[in-house]
PDB file of N, CA and C in Angstrom:
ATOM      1  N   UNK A   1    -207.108-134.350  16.040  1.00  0.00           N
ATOM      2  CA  UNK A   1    -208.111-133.502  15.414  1.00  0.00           C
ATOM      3  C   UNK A   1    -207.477-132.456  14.513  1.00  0.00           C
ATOM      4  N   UNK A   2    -206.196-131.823  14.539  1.00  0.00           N
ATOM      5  CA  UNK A   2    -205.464-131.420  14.103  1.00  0.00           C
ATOM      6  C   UNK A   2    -205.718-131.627  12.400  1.00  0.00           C
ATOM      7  N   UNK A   3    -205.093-132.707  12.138  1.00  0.00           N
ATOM      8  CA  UNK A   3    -205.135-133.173  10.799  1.00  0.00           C
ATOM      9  C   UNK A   3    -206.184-133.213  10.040  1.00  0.00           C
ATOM     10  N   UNK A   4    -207.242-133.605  10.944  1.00  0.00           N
ATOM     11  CA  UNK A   4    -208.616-133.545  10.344  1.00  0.00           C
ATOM     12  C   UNK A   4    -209.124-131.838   9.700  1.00  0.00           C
ATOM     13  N   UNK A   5    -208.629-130.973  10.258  1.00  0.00           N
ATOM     14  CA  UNK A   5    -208.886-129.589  10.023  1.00  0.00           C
ATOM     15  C   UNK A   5    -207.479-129.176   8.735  1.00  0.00           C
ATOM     16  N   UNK A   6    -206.663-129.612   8.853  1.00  0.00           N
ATOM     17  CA  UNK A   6    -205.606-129.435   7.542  1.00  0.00           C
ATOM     18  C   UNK A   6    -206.765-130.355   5.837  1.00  0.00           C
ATOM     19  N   UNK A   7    -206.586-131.642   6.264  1.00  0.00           N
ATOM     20  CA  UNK A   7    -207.392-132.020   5.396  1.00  0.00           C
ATOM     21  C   UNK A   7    -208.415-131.414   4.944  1.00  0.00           C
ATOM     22  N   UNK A   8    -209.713-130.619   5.844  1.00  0.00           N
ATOM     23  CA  UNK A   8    -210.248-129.994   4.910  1.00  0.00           C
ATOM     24  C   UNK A   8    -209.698-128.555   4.529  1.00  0.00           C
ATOM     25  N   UNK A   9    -209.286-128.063   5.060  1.00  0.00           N
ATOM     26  CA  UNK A   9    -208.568-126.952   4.143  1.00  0.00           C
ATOM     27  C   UNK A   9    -207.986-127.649   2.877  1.00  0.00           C
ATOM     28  N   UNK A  10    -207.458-128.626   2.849  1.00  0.00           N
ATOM     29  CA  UNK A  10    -206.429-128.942   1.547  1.00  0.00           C
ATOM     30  C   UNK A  10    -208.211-129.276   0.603  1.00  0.00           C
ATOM     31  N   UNK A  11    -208.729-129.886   0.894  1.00  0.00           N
ATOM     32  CA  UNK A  11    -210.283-129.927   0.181  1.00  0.00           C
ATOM     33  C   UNK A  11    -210.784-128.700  -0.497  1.00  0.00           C
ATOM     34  N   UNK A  12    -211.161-127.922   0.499  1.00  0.00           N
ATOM     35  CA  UNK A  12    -211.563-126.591   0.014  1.00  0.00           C
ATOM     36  C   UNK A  12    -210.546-125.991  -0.900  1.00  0.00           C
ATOM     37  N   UNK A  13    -209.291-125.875  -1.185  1.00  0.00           N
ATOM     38  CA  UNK A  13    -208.472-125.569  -1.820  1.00  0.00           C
ATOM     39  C   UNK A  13    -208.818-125.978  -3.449  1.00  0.00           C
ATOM     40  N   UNK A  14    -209.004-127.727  -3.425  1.00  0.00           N
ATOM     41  CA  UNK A  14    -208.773-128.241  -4.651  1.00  0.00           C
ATOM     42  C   UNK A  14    -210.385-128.086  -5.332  1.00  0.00           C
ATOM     43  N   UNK A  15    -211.550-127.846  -4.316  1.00  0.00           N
ATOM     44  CA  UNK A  15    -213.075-127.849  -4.900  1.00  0.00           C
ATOM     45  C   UNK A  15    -212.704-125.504  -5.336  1.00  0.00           C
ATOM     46  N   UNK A  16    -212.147-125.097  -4.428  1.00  0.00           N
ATOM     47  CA  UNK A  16    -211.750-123.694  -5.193  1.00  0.00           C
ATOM     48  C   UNK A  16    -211.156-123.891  -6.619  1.00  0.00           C
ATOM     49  N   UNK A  17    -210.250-124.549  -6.665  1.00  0.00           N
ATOM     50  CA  UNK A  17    -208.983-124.310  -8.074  1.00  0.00           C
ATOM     51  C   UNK A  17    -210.366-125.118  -9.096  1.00  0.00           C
ATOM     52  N   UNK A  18    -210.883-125.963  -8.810  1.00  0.00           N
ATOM     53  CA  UNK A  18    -212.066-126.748  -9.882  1.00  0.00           C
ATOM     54  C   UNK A  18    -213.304-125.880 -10.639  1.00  0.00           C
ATOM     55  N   UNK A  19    -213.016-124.554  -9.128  1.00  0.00           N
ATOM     56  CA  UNK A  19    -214.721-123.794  -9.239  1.00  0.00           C
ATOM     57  C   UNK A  19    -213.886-122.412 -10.423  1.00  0.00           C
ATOM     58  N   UNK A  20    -212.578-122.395 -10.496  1.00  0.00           N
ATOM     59  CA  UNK A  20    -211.881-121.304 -11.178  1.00  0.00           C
ATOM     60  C   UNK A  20    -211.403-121.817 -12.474  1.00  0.00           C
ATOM     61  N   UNK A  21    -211.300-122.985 -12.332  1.00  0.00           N
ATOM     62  CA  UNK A  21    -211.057-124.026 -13.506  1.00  0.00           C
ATOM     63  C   UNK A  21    -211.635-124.116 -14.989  1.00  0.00           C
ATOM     64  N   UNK A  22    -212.984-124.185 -13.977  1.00  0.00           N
ATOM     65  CA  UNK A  22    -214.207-124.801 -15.174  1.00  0.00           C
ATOM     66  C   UNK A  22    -214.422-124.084 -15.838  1.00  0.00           C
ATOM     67  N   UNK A  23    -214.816-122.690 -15.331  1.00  0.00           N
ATOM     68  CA  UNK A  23    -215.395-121.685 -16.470  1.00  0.00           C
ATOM     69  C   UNK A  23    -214.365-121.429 -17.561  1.00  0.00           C
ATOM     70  N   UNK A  24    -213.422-121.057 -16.794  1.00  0.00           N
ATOM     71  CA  UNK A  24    -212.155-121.315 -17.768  1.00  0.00           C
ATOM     72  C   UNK A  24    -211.917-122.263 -19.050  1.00  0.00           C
ATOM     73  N   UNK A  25    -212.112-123.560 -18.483  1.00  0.00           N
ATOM     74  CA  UNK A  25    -212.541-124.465 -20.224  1.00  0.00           C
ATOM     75  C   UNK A  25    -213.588-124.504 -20.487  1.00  0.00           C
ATOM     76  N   UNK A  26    -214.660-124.069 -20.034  1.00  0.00           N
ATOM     77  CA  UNK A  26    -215.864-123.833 -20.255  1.00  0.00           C
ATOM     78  C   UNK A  26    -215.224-122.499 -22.000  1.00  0.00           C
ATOM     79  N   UNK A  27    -215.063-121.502 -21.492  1.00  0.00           N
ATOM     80  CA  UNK A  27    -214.833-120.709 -22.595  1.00  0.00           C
ATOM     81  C   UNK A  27    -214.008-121.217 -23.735  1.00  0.00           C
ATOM     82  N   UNK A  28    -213.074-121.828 -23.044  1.00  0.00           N
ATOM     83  CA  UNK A  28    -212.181-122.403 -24.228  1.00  0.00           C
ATOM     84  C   UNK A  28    -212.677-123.368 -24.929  1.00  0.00           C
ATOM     85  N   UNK A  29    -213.921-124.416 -24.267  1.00  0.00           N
ATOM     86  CA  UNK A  29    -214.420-124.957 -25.281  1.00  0.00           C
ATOM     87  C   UNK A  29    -215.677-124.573 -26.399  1.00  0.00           C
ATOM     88  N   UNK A  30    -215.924-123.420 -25.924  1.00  0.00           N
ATOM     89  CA  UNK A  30    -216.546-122.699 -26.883  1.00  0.00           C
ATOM     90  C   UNK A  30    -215.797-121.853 -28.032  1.00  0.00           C
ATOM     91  N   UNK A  31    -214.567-121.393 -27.920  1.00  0.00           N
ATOM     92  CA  UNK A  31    -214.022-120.827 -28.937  1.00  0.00           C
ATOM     93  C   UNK A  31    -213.243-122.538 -29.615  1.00  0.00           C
ATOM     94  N   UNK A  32    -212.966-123.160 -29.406  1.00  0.00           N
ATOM     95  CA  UNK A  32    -212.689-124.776 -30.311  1.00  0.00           C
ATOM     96  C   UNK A  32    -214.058-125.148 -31.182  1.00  0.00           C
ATOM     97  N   UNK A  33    -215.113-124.738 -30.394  1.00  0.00           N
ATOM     98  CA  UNK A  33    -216.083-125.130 -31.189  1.00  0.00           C
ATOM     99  C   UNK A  33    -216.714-124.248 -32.195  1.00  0.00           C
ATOM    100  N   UNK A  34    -216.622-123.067 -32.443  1.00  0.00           N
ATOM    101  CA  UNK A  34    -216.639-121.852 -32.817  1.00  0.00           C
ATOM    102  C   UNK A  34    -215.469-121.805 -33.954  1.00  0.00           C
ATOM    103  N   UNK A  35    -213.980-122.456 -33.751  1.00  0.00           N
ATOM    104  CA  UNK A  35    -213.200-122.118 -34.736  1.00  0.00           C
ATOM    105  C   UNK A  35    -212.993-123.039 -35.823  1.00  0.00           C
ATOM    106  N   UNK A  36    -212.892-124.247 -35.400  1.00  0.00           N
ATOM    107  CA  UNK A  36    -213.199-124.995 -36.525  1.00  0.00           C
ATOM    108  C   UNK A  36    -213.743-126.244 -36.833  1.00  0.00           C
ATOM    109  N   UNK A  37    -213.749-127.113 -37.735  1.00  0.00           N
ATOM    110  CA  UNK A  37    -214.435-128.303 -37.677  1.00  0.00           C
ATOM    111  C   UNK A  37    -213.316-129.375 -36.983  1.00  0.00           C
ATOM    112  N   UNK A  38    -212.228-129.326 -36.998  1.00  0.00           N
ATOM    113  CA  UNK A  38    -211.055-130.006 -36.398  1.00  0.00           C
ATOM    114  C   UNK A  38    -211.225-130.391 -35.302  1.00  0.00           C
ATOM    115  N   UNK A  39    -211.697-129.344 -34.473  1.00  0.00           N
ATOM    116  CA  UNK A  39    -211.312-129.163 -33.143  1.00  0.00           C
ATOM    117  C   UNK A  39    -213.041-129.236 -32.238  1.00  0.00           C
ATOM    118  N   UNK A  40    -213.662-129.251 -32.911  1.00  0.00           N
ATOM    119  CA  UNK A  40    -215.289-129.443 -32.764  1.00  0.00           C
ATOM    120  C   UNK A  40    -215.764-130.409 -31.501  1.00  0.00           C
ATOM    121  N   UNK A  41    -215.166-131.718 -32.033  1.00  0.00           N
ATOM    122  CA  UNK A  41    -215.274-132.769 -30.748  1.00  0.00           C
ATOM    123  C   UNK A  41    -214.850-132.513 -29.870  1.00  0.00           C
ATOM    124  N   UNK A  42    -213.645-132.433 -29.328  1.00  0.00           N
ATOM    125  CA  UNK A  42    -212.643-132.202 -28.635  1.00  0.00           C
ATOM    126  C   UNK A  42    -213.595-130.638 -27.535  1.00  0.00           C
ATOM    127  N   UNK A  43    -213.763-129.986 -28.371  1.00  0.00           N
ATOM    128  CA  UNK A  43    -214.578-128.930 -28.003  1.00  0.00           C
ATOM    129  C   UNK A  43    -215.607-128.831 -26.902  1.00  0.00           C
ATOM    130  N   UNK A  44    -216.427-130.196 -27.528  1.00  0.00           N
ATOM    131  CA  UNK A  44    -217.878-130.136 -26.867  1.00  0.00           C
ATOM    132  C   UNK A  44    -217.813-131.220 -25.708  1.00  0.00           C
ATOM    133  N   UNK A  45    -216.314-132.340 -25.950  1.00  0.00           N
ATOM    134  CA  UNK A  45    -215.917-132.547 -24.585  1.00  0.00           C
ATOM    135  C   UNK A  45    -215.496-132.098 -23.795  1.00  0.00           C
ATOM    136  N   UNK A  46    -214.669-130.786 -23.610  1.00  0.00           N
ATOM    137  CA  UNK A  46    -214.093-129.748 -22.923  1.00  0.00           C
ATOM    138  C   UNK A  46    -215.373-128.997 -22.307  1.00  0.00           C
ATOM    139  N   UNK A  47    -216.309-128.943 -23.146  1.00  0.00           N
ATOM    140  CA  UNK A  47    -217.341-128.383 -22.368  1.00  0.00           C
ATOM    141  C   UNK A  47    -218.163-128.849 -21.379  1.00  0.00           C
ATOM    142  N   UNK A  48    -218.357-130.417 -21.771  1.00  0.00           N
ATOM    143  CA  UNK A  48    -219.365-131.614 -20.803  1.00  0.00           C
ATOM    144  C   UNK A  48    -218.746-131.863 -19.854  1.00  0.00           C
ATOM    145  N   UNK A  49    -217.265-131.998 -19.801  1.00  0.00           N
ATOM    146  CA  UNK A  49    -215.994-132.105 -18.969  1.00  0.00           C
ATOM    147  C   UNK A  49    -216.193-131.139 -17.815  1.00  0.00           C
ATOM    148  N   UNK A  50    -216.588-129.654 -18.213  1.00  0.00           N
ATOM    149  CA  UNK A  50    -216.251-128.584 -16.976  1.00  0.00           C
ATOM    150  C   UNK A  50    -217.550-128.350 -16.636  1.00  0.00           C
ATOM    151  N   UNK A  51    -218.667-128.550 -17.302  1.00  0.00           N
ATOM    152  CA  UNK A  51    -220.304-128.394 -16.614  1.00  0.00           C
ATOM    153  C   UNK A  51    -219.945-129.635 -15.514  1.00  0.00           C
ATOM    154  N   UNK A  52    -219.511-130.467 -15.590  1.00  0.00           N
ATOM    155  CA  UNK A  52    -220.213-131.586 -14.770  1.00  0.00           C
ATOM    156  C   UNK A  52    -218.910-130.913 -13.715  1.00  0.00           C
ATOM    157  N   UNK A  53    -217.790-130.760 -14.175  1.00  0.00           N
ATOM    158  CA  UNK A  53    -216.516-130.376 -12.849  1.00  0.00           C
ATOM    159  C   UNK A  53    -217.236-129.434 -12.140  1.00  0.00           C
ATOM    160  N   UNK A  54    -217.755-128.274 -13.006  1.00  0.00           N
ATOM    161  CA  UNK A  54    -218.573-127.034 -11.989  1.00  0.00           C
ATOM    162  C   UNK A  54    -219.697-127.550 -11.417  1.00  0.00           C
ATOM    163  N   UNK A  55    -220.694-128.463 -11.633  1.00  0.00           N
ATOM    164  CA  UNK A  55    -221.594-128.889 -10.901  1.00  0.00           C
ATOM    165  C   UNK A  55    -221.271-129.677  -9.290  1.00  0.00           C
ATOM    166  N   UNK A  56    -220.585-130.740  -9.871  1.00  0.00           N
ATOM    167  CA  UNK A  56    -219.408-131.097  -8.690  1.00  0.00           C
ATOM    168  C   UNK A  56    -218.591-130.212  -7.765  1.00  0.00           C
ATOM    169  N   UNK A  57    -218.083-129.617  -8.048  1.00  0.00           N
ATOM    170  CA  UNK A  57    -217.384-128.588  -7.139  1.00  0.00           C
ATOM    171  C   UNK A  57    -218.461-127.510  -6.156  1.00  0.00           C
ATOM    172  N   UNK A  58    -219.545-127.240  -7.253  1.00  0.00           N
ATOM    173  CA  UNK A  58    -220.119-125.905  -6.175  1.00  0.00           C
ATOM    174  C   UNK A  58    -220.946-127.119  -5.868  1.00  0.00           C
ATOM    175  N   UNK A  59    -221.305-127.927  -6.149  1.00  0.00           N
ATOM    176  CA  UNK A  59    -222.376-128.844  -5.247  1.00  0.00           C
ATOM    177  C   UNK A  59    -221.440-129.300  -3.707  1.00  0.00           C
ATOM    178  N   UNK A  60    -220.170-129.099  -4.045  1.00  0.00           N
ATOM    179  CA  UNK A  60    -219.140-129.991  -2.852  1.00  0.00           C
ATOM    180  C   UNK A  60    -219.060-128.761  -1.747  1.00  0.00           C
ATOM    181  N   UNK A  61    -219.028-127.284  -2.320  1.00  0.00           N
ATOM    182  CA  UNK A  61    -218.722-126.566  -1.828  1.00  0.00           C
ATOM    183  C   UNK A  61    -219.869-126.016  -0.890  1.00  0.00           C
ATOM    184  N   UNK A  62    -221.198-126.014  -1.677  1.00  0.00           N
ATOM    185  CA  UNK A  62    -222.657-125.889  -0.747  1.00  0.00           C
ATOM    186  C   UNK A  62    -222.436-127.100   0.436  1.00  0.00           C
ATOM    187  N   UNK A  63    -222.242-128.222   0.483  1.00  0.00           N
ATOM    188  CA  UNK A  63    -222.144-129.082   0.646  1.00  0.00           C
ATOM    189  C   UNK A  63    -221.267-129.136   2.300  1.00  0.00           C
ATOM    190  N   UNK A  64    -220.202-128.360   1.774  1.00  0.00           N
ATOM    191  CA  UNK A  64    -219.054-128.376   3.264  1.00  0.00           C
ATOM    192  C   UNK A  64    -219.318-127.030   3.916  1.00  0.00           C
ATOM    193  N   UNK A  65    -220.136-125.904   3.562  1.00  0.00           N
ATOM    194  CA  UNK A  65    -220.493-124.922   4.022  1.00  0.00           C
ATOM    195  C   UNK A  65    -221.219-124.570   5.342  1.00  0.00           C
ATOM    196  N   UNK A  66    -221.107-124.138   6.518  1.00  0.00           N
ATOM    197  CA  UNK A  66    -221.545-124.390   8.041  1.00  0.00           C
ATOM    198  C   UNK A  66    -222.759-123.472   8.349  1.00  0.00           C
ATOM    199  N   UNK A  67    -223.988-124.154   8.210  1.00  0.00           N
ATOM    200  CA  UNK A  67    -224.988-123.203   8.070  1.00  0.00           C
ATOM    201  C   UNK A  67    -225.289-122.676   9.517  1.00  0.00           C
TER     202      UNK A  67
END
């Protein structure tokens, strides 16, 4: 049972670093899309990329939470 309780700690760890992550390229893909036409695409995948990571993560995180 041991292991089973490491494993989710190592879980909660990686759905944390995802939930600190996202917003993070969340912004950055708004200033790519904001700066130029180059970088535009790239941009608005960086953004679809971290909505769906942040949806995923706090959905994982409601999810493993002990009501």
């Amino acid at each position: 049972m041991g292991n089973l309780f490491l494993m989710s700690d190592f879980l909660n760890w990686i759905i944390l670093f995802l939930l600190f992550a996202s917003p993070i390229a969340f912004v950055i893909g708004i200033i790519l899309i904001a700066v130029s036409k180059d970088t535009r695409k790239f941009g608005i995948k960086l953004l679809i990329g971290s909505v769906i990571t942040f949806i995923i993560g706090f959905g994982t995180c409601l999810a493993s939470m002990n009501i």
